[in-house]
Protein backbone atom coordinates (compact mmCIF):
# COMPACT_ATOMS: atom_id res chain seq x y z
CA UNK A 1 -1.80 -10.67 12.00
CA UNK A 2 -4.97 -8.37 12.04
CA UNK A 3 -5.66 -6.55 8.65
CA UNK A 4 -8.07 -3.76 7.35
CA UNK A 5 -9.64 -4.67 4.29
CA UNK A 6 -10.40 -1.77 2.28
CA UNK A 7 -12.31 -1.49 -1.41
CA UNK A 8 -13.93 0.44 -3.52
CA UNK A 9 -13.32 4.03 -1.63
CA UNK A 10 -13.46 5.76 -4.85
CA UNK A 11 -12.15 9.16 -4.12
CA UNK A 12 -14.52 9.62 -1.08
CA UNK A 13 -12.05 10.76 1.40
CA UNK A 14 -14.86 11.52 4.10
CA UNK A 15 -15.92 7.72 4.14
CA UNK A 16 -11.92 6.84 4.28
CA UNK A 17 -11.80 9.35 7.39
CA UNK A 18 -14.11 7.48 9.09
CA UNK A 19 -13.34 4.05 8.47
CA UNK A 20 -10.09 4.80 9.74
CA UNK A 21 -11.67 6.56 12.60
CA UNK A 22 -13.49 3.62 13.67
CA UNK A 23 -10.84 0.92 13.60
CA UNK A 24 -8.41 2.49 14.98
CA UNK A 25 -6.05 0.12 16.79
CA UNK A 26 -7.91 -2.85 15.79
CA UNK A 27 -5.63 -3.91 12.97
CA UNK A 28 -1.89 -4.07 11.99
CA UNK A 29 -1.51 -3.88 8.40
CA UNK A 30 -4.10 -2.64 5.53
CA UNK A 31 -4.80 -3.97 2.20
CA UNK A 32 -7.08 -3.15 -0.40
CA UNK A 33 -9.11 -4.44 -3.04
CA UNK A 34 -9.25 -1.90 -5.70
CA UNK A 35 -10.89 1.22 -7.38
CA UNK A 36 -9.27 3.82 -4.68
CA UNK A 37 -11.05 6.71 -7.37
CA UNK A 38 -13.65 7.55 -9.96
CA UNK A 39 -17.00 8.53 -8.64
CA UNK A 40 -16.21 11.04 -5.94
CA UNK A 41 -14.43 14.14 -5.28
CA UNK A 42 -11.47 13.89 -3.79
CA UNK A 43 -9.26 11.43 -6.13
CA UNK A 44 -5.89 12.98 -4.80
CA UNK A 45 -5.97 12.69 -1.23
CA UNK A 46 -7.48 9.23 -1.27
CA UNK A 47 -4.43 7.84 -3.69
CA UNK A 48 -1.72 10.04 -1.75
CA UNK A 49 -3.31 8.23 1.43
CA UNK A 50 -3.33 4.72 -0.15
CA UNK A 51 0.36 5.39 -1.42
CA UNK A 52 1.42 5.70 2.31
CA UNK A 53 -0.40 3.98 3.90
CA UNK A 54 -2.20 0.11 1.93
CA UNK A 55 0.43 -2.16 2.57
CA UNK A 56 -0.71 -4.24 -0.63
CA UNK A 57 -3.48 -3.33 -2.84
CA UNK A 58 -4.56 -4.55 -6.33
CA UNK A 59 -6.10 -2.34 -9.22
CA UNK A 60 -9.84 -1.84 -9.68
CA UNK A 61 -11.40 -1.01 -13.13
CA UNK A 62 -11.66 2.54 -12.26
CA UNK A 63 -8.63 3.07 -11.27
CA UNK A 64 -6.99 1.37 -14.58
CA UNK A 65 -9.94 3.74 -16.60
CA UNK A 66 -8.58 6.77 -14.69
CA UNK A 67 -5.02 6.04 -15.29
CA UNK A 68 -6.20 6.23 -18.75
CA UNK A 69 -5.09 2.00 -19.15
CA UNK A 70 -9.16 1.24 -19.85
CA UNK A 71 -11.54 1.85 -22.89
CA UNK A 72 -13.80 4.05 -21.45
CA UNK A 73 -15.98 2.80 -24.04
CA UNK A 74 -17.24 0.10 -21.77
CA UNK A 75 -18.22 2.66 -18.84
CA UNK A 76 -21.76 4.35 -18.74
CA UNK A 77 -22.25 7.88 -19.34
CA UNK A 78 -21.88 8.50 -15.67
CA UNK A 79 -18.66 6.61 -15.09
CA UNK A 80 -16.97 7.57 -18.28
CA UNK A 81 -17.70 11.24 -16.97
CA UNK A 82 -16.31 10.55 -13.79
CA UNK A 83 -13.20 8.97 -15.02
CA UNK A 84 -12.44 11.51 -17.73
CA UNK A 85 -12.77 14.27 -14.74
CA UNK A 86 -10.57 12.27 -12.81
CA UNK A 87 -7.92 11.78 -15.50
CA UNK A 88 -7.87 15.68 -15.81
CA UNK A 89 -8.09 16.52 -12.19
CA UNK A 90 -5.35 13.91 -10.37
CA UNK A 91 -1.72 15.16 -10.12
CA UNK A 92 0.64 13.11 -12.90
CA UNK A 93 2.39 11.35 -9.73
CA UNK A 94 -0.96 9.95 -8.67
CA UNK A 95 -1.78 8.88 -12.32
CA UNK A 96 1.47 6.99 -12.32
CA UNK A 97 0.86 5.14 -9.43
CA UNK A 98 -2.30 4.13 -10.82
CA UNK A 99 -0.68 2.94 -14.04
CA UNK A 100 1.73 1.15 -11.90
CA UNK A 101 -0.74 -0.83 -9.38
CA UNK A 102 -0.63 -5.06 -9.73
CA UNK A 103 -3.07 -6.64 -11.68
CA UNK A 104 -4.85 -9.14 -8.70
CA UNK A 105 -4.75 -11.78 -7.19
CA UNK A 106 -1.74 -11.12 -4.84
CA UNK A 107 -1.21 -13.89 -2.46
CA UNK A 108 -0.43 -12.46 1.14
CA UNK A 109 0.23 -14.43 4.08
CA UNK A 110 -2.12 -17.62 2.66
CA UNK A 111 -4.68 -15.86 1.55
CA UNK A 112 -5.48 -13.65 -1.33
CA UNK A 113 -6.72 -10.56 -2.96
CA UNK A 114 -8.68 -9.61 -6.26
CA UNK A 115 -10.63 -6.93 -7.26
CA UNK A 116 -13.47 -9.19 -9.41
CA UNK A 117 -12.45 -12.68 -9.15
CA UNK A 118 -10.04 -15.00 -9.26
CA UNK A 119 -10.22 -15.64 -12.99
CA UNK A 120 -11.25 -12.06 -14.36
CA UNK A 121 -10.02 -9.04 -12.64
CA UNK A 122 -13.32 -7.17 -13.82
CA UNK A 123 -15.84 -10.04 -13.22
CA UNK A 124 -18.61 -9.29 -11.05
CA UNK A 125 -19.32 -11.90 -8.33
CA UNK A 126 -23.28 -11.08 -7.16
CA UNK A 127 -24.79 -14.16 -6.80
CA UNK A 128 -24.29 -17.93 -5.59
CA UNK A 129 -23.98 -19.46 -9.46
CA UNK A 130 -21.63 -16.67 -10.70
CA UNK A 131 -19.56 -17.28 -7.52
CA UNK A 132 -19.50 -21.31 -8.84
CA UNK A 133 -18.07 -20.61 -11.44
CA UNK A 134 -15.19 -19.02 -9.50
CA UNK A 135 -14.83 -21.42 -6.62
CA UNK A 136 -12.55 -24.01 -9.11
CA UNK A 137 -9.61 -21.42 -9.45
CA UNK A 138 -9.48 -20.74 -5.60
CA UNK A 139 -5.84 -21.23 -4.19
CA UNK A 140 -6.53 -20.11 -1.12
CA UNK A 141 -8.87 -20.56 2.07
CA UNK A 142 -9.65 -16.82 1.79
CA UNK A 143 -10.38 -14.51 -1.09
CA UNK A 144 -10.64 -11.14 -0.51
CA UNK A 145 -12.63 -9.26 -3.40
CA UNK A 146 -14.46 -6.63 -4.38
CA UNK A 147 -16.13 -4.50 -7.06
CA UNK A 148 -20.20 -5.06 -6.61
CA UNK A 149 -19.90 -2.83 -3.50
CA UNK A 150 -21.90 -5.52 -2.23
CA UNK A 151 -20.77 -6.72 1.72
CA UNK A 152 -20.95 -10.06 2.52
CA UNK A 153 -19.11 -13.62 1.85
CA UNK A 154 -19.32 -16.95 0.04
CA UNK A 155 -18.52 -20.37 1.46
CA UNK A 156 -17.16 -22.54 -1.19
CA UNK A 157 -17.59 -26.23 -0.25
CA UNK A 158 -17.61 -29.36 -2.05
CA UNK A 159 -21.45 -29.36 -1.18
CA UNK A 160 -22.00 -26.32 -2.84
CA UNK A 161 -21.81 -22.11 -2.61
CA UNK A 162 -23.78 -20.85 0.60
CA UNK A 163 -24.33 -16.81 0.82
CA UNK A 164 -23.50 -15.93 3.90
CA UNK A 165 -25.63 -13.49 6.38
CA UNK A 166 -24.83 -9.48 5.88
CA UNK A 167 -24.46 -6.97 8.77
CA UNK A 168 -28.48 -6.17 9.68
CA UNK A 169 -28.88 -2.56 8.48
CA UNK A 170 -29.63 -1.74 12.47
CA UNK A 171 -26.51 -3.45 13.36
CA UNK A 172 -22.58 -2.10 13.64
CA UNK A 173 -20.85 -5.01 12.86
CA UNK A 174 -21.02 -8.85 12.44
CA UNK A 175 -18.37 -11.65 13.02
CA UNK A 176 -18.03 -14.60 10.88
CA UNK A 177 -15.54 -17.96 12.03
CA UNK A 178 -14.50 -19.40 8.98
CA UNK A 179 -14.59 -23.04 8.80
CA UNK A 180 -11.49 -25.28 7.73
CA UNK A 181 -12.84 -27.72 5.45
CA UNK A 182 -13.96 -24.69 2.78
CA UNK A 183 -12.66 -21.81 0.59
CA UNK A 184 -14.13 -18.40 1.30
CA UNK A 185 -15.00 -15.58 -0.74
CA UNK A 186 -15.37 -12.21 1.01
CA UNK A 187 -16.39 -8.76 -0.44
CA UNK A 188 -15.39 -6.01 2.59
CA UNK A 189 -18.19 -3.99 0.59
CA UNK A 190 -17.79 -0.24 -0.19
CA UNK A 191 -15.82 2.26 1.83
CA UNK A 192 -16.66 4.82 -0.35
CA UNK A 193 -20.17 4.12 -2.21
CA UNK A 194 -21.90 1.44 -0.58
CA UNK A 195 -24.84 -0.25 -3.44
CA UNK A 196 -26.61 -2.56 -0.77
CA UNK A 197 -28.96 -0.40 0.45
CA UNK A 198 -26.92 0.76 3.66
CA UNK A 199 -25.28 4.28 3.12
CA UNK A 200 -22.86 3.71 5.93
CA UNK A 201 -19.28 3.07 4.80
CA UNK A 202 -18.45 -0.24 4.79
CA UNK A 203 -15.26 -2.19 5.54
CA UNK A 204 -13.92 -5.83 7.10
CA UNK A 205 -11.55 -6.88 9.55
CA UNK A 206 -9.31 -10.11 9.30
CA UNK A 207 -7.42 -11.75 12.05
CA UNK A 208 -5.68 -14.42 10.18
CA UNK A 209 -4.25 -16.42 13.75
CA UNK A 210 -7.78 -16.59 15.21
CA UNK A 211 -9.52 -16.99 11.18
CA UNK A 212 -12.26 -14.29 12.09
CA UNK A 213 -13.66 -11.99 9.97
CA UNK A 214 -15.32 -8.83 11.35
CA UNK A 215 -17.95 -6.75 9.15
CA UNK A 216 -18.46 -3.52 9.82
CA UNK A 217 -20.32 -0.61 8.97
CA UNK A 218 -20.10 3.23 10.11
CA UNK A 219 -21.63 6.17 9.18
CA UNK A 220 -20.04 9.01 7.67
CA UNK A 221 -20.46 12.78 6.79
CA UNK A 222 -22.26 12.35 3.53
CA UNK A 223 -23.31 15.60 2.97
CA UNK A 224 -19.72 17.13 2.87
CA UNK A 225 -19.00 13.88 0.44
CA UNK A 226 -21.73 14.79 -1.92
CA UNK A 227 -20.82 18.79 -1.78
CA UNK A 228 -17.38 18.00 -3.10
CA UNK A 229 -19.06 15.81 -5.88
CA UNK A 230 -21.62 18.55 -6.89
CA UNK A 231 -18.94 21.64 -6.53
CA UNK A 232 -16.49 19.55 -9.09
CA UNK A 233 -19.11 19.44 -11.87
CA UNK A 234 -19.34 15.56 -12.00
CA UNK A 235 -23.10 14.04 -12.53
CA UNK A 236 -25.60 14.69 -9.30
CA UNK A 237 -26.59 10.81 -9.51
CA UNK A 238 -23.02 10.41 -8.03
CA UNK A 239 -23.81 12.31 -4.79
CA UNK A 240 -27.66 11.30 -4.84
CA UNK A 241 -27.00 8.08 -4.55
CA UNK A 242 -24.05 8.01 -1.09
CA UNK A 243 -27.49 8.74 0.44
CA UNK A 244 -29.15 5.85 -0.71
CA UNK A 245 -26.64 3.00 -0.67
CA UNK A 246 -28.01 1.83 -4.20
């Protein structure tokens, strides 16, 4: 089976466009890690498409904020902004999917899926000792996760946690042939706000028969992305920064 792995698009239906654009017919099922809004302008369209179309999908923080299930006393400014705006703006059929989306992981096929980690569905997994501390509660050879909006993977082996390479910013795509004496941990970055200093939307392929993983990057109409932020009121850093990747 050949699957899209899809996180973070946070309501940035332009970047979803073209991800979808550029694997076309190069997978058979699509999952997705988490926080489908908050952040950009288009929070309706993105869950409507997710509701159709992600074949499994666990929640994010922002989409539990949005769907009003998270104190958005633990957001910043910006994100609290966002998510109030959000909570306002989405249709009350699109909140209620929200409210109703699984808590990860979600085991699929051998592998699984989170949105932070394994153990906390809001940890952030950045660096090689944080990830460590994850590796023990691994059940699978694969964990899909997201929530830096960070690309890249972790091999988890009984010699230790080794960061694997990321797609060179001049480069489309890199593939990765996972070993089968390790776990993995895999973050299919940022469709929809990409913080690794590569604006292009970001996204990863799995063939689970031939265990290869595909990173990929594509660019995207940013400018319309950031117009839609800017017309809706929400904070300027939010459409500064699709330009940036940070």
């Amino acid at each position: 089976m050949r699957y899209l792995i899809l996180s973070d698009v946070h309501a940035n239906w332009e970047a979803l466009q073209a991800v979808l654009a550029h694997a076309r017919e190069a997978y058979d099922s699509i999952l997705c890690c988490g926080d489908i809004v908050g952040y950009g302008g288009d929070p309706d369209l993105v869950a409507e498409w997710t509701r159709e179309n992600a074949d499994h999908i666990v929640r994010g923080n922002h989409d539990k904020a949005c769907a009003g299930l998270e104190d958005l006393e633990s957001f910043n400014p910006v994100a609290r902004v966002s998510a109030i705006w959000t909570q306002q703006r989405m249709k009350p059929d699109n909140l209620s999917y929200l409210r109703d989306l699984k808590k990860g992981p979600e085991e699929i096929c051998g592998f699984e899926i989170v949105h932070g980690s394994p153990v906390d569905e809001d940890e952030y997994l950045f660096t090689e000792e944080e990830v460590s501390q994850a590796a023990p509660y691994l059940e699978t050879d694969v964990t899909f996760f997201g929530h830096t909006h960070v690309q890249g993977a972790f091999l988890c082996h009984r010699n230790g946690i080794k960061r694997l390479r990321r797609v060179d910013l001049g480069a489309e795509d890199m593939v990765v042939e996972l070993e089968r004496d390790a776990n993995y941990m895999v973050n299919p970055g940022s469709v929809g706000q990409p913080r690794d200093s590569d604006p292009r939307a970001a996204y990863a392929l799995y063939d689970s028969q031939t265990r290869l993983i595909t990173f990929v990057r594509t660019a995207y109409d940013i400018r319309t992305a950031q117009k839609k932020i800017i017309d809706a009121g929400l904070p300027d850093v939010l459409a500064l920064r699709l330009a940036s990747g940070v």
